[in-house]
N, C-alpha and C. Protein backbone atom coordinates (compact mmCIF):
# COMPACT_ATOMS: atom_id res chain seq x y z
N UNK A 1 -10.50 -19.62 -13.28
CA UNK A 1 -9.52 -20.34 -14.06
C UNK A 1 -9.07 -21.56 -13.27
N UNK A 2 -9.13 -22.81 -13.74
CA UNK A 2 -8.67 -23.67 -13.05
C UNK A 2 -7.27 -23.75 -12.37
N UNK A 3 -6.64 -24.60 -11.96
CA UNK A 3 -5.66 -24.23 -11.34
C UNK A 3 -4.44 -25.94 -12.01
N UNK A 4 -3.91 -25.17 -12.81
CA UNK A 4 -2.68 -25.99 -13.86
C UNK A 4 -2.24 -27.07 -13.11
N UNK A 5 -2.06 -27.27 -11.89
CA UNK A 5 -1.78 -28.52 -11.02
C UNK A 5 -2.55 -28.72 -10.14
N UNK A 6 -3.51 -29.04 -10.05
CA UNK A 6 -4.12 -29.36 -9.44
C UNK A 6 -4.02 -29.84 -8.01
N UNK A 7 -2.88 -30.74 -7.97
CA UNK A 7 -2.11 -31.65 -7.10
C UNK A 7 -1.36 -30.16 -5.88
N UNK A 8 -0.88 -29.44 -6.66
CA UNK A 8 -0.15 -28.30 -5.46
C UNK A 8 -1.29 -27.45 -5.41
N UNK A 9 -1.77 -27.12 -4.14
CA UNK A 9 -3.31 -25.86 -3.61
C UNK A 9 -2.01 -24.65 -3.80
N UNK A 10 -3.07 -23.70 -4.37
CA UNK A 10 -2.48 -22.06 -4.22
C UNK A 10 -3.38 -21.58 -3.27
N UNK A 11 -3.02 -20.59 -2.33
CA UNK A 11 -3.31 -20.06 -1.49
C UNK A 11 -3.03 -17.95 -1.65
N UNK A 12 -4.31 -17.20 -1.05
CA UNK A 12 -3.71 -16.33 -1.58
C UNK A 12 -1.76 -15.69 -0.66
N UNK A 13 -2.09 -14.38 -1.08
CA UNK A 13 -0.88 -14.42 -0.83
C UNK A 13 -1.09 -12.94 0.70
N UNK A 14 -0.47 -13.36 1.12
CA UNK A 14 -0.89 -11.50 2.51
C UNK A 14 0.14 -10.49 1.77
N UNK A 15 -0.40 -9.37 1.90
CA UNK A 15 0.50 -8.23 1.67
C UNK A 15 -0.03 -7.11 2.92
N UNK A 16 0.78 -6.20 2.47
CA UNK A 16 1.03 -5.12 3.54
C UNK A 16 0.83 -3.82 3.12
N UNK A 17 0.39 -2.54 3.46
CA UNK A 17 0.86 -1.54 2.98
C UNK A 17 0.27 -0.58 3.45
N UNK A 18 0.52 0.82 3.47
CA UNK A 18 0.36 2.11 4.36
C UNK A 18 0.26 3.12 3.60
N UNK A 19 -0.84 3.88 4.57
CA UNK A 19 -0.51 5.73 3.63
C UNK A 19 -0.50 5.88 4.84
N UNK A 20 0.72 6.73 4.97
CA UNK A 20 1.74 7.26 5.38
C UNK A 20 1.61 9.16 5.38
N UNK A 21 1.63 9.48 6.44
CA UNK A 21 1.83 11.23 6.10
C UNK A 21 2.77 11.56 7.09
N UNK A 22 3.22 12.32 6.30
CA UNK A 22 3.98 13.35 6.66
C UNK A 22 3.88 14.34 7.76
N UNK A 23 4.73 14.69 8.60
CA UNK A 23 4.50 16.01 9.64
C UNK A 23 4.06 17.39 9.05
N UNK A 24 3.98 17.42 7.48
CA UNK A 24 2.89 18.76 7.25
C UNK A 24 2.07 17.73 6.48
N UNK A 25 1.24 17.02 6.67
CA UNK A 25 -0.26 16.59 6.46
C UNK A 25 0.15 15.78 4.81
N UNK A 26 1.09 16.06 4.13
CA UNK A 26 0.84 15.12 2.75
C UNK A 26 1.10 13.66 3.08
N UNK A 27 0.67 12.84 1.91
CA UNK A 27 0.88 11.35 2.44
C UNK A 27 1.51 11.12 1.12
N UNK A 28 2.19 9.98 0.97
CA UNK A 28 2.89 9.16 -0.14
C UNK A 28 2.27 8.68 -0.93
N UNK A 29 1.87 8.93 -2.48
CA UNK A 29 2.20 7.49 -2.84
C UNK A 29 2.68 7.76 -4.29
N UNK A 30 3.02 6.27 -4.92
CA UNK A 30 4.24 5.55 -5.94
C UNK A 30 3.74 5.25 -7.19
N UNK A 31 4.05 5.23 -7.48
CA UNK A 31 3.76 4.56 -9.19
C UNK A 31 4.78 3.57 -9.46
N UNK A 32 4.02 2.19 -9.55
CA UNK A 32 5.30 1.05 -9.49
C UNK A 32 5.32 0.47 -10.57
N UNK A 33 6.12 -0.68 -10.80
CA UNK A 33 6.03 -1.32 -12.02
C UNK A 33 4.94 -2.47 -11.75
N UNK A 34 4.43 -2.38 -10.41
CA UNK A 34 2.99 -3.49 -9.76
C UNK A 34 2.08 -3.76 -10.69
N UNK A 35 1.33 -2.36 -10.41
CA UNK A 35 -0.22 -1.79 -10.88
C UNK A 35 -0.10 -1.06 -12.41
N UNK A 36 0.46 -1.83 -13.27
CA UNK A 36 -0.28 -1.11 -14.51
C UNK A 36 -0.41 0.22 -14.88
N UNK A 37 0.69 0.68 -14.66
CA UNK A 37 0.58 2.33 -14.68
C UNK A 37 -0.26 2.95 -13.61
N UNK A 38 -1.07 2.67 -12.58
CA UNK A 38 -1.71 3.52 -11.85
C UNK A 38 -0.56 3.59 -10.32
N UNK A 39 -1.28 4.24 -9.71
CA UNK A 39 -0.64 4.85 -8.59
C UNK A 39 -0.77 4.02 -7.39
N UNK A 40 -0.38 3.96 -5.80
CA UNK A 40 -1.09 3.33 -5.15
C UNK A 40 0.12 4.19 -3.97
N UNK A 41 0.02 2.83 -2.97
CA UNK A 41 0.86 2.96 -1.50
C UNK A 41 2.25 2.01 -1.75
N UNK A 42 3.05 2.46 -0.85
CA UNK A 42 4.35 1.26 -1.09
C UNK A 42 4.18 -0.07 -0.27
N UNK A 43 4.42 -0.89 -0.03
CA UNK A 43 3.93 -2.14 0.77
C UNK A 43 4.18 -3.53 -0.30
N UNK A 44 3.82 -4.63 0.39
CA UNK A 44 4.51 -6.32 -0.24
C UNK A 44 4.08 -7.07 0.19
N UNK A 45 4.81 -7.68 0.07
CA UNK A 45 3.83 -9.55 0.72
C UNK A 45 4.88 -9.67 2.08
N UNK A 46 4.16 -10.86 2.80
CA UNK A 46 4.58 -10.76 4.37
C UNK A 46 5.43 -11.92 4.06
N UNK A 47 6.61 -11.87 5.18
CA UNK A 47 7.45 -13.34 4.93
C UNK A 47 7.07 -13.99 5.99
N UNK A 48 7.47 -15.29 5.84
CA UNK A 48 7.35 -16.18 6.99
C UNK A 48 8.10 -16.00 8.36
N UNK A 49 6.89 -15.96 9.03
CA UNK A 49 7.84 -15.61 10.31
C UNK A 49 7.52 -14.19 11.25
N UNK A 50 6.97 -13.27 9.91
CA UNK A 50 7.56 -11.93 10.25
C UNK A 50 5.87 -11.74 10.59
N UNK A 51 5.77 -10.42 11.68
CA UNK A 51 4.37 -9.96 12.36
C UNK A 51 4.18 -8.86 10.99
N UNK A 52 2.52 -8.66 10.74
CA UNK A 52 2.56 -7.64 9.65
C UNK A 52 2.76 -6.26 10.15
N UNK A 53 3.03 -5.87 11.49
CA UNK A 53 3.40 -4.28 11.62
C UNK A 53 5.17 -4.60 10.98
N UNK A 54 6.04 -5.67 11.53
CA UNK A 54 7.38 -5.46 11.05
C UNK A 54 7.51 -5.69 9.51
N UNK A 55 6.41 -6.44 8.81
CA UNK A 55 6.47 -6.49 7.20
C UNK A 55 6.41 -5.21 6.70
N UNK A 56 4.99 -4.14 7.50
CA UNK A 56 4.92 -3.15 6.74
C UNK A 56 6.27 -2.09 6.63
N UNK A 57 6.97 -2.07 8.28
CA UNK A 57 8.01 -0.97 7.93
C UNK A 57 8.82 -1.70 7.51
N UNK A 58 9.34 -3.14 7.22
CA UNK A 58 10.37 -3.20 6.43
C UNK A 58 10.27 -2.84 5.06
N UNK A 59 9.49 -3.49 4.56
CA UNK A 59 8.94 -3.04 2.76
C UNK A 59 8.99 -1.32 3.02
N UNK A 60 8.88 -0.47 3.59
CA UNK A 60 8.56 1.47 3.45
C UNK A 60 10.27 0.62 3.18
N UNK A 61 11.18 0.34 4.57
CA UNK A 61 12.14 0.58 4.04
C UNK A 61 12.98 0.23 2.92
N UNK A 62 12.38 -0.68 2.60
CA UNK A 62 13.25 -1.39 0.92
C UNK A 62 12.75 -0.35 -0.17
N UNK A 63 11.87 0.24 -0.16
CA UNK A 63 11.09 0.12 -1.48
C UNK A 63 11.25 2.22 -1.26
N UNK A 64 11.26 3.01 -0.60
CA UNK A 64 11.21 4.39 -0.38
C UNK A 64 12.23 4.59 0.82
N UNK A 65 12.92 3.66 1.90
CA UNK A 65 13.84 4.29 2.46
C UNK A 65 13.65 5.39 3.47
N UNK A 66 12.31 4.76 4.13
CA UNK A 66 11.71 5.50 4.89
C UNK A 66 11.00 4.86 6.11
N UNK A 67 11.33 5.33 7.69
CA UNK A 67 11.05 4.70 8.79
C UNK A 67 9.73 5.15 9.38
N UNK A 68 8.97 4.53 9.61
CA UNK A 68 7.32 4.59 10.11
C UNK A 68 7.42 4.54 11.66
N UNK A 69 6.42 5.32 11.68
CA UNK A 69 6.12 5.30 13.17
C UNK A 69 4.35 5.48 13.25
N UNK A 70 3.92 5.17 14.75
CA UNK A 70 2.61 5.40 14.79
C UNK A 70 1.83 4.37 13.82
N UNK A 71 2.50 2.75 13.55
CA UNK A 71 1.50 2.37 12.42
C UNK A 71 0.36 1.86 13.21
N UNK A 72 -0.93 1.62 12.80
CA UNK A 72 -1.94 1.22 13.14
C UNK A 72 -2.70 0.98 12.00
N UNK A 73 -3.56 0.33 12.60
CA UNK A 73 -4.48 -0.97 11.29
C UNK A 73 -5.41 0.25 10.86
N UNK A 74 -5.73 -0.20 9.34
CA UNK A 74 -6.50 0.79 8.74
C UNK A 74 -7.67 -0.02 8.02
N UNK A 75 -7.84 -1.13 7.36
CA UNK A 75 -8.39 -1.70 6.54
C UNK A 75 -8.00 -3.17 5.91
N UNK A 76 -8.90 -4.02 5.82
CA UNK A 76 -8.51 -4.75 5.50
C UNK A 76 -9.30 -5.40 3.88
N UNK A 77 -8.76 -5.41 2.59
CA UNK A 77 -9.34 -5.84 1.65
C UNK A 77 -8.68 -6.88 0.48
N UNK A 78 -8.96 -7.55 -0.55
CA UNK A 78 -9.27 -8.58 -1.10
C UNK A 78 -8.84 -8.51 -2.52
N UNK A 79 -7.93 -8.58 -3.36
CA UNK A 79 -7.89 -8.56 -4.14
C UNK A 79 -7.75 -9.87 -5.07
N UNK A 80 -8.98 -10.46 -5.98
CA UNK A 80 -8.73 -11.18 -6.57
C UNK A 80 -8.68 -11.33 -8.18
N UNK A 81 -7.02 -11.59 -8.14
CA UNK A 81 -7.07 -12.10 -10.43
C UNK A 81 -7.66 -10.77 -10.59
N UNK A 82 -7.49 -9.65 -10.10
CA UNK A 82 -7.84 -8.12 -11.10
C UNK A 82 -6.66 -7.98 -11.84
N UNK A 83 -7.00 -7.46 -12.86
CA UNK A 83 -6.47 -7.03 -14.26
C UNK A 83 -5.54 -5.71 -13.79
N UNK A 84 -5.99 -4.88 -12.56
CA UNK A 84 -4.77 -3.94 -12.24
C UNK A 84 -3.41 -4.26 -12.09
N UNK A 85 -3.43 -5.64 -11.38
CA UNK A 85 -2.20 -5.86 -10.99
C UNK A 85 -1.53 -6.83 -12.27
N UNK A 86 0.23 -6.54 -12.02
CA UNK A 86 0.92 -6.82 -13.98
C UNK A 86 0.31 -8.33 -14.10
N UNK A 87 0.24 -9.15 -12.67
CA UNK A 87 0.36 -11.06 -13.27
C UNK A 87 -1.36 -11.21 -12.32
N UNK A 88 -1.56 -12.59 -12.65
CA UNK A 88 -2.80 -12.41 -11.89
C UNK A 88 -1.74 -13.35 -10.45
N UNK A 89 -2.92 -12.56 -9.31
CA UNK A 89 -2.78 -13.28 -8.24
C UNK A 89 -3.56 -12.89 -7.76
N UNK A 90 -3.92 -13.15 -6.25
CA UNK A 90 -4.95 -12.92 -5.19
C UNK A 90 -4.22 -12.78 -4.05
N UNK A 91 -4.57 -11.71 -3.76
CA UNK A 91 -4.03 -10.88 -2.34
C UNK A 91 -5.04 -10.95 -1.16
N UNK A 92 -4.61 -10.65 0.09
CA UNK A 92 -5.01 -10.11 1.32
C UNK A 92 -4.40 -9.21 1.58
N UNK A 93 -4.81 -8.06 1.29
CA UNK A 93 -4.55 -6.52 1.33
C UNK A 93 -4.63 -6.08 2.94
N UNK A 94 -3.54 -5.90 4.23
CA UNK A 94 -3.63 -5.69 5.26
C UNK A 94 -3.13 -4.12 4.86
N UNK A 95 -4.58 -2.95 5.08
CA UNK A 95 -3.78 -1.70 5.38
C UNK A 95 -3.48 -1.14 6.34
N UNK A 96 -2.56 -0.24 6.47
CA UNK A 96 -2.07 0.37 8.13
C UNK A 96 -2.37 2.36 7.40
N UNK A 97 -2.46 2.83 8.44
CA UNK A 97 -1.99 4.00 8.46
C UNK A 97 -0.84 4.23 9.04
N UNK A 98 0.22 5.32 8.97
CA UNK A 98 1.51 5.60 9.60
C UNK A 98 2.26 6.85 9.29
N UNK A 99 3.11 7.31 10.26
CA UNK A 99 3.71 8.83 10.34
C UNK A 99 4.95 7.90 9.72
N UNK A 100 5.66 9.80 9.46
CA UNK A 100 6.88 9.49 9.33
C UNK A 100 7.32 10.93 9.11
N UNK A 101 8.64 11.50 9.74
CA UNK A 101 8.93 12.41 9.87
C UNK A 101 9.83 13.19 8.81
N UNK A 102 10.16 12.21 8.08
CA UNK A 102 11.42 12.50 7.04
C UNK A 102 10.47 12.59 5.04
N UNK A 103 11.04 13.04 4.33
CA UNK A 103 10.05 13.16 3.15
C UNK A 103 11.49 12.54 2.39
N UNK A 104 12.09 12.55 2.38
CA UNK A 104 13.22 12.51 1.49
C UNK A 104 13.08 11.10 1.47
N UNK A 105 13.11 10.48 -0.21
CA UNK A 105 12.56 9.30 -0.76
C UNK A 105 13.25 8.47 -1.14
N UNK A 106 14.07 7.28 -1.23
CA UNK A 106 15.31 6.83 -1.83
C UNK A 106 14.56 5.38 -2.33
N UNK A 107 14.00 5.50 -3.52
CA UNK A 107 13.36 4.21 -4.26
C UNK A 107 14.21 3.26 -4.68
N UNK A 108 13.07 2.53 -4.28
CA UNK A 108 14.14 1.12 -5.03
C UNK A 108 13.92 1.11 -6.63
N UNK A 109 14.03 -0.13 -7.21
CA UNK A 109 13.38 -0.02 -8.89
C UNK A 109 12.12 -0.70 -9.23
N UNK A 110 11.12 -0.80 -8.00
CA UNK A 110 9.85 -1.15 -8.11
C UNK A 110 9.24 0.43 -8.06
N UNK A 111 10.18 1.51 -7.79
CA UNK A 111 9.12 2.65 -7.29
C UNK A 111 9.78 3.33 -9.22
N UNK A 112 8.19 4.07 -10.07
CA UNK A 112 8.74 4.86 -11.04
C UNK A 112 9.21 6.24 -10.55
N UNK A 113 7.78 6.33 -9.83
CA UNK A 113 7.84 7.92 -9.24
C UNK A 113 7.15 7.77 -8.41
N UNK A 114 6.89 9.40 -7.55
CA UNK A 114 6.25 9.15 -6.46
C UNK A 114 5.94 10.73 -5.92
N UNK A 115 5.21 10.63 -4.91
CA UNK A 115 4.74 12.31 -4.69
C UNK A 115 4.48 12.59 -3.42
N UNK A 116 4.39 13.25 -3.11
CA UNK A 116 3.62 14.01 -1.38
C UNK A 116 3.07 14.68 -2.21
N UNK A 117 1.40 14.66 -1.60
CA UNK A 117 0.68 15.45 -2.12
C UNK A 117 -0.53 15.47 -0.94
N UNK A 118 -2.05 16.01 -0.77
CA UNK A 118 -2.92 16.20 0.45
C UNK A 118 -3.69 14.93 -0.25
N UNK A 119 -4.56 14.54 0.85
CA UNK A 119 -5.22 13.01 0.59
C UNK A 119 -6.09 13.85 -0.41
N UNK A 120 -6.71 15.21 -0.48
CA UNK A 120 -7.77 15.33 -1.46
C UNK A 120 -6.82 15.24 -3.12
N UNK A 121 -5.77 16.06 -2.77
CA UNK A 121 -4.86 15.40 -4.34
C UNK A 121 -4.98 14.11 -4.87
N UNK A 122 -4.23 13.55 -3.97
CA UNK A 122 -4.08 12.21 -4.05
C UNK A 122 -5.51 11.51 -5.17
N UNK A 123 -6.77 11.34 -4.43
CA UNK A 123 -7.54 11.54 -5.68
C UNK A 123 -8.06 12.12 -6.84
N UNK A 124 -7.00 12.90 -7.31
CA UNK A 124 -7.39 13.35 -8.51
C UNK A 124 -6.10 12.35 -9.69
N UNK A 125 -5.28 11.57 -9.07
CA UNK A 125 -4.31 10.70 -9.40
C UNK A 125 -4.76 9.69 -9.74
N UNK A 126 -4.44 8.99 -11.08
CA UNK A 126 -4.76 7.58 -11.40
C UNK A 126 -4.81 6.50 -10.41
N UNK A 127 -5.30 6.40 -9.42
CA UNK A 127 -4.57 5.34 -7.89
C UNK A 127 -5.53 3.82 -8.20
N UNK A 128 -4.95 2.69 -8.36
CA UNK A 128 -5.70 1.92 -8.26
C UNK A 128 -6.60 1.63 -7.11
N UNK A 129 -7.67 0.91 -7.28
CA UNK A 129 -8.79 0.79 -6.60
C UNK A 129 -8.89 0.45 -5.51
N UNK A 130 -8.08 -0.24 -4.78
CA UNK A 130 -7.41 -0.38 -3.46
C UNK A 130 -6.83 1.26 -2.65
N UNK A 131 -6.56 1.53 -3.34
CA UNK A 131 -5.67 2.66 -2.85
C UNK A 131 -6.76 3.44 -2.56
N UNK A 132 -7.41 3.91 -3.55
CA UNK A 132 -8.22 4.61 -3.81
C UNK A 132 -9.11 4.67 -2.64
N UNK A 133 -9.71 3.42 -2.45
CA UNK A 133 -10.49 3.18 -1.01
C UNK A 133 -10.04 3.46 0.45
N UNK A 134 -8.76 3.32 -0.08
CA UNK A 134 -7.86 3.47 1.54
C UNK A 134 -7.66 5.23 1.84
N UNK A 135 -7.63 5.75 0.90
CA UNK A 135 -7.35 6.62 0.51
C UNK A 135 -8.97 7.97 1.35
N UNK A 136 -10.29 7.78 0.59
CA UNK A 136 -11.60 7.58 1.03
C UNK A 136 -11.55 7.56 2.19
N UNK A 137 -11.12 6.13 3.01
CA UNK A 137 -11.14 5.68 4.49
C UNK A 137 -10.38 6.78 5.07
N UNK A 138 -9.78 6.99 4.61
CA UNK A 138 -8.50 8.04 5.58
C UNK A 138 -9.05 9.31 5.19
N UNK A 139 -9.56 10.24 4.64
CA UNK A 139 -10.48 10.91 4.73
C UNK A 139 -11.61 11.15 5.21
N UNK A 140 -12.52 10.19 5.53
CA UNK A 140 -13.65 10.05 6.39
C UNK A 140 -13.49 9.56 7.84
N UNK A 141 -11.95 9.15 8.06
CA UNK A 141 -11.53 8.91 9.52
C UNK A 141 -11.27 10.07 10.43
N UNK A 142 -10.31 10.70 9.05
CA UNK A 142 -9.92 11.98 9.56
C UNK A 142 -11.35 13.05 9.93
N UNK A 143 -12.42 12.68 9.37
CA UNK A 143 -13.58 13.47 9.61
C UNK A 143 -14.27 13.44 10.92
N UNK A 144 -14.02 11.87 11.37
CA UNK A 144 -14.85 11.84 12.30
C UNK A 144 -13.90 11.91 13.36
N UNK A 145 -13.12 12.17 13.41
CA UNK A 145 -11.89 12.32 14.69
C UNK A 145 -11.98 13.65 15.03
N UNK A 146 -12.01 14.51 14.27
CA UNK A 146 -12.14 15.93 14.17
C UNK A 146 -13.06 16.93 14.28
N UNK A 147 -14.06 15.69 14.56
CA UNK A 147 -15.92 16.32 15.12
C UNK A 147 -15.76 16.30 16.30
């Protein structure tokens, strides 16, 4: 699609975001008003200024009210003008993995609902396609750590 002004460049946009587990093995995730009815991780776009490990735990904390620890890089992917997300845009999807010791959830009004459930649950959940992959990754990480 061309781009309505030509004169101002769009650039995509960075975001952030984590699956997150819990000290008995479930991990998070949300159903937002983002993704079109499907499911995913909590996470946002990065502000100026800010490093993406402090973007990711600030967004856990706006958005679920929940403090991360242990984050580390998980994946990095691409989202462009997909139809999952409500408006079109184009992302740089930075994922992390991360603990967190507390389950108790305090959403903002981007979160509908949300669950602890085991990463094999987790895919049986509508999760958009991002998630979904991250989701995969963290299952086959966990595989080979454990050989």
């Amino acid at each position: 699609m061309p781009d309505p002004n030509p004169k101002s460049p769009r650039f995509p946009l960075t975001t952030v975001g984590a699956l997150v587990t819990h000290t008995n093995g479930k991990i998070l995730i949300v159903k937002t008003t983002k993704w079109k009815g499907t499911w995913g991780v909590p996470g946002g776009k990065v502000e100026w200024g800010e490093t993406l490990e402090t973007a990711v735990k600030r967004e856990f904390r706006e958005e679920v009210g929940l403090e991360l620890t242990n984050v580390r890089f998980a994946l990095l992917q691409e989202a462009v003008i997909d139809p999952q997300f409500v408006r079109e845009a184009h992302f740089i999807l930075v994922n992390y993995y991360a603990n967190c010791d507390r389950d108790l959830v305090f959403p903002n009004e981007e979160i509908e609902t949300w669950a602890w459930v085991s990463p094999q649950e987790a895919l049986e959940y509508p999760l958009n396609s991002y998630t979904r992959i991250l989701v995969e990754d963290y299952l086959q990480t966990q595989i080979c750590y454990n050989q």
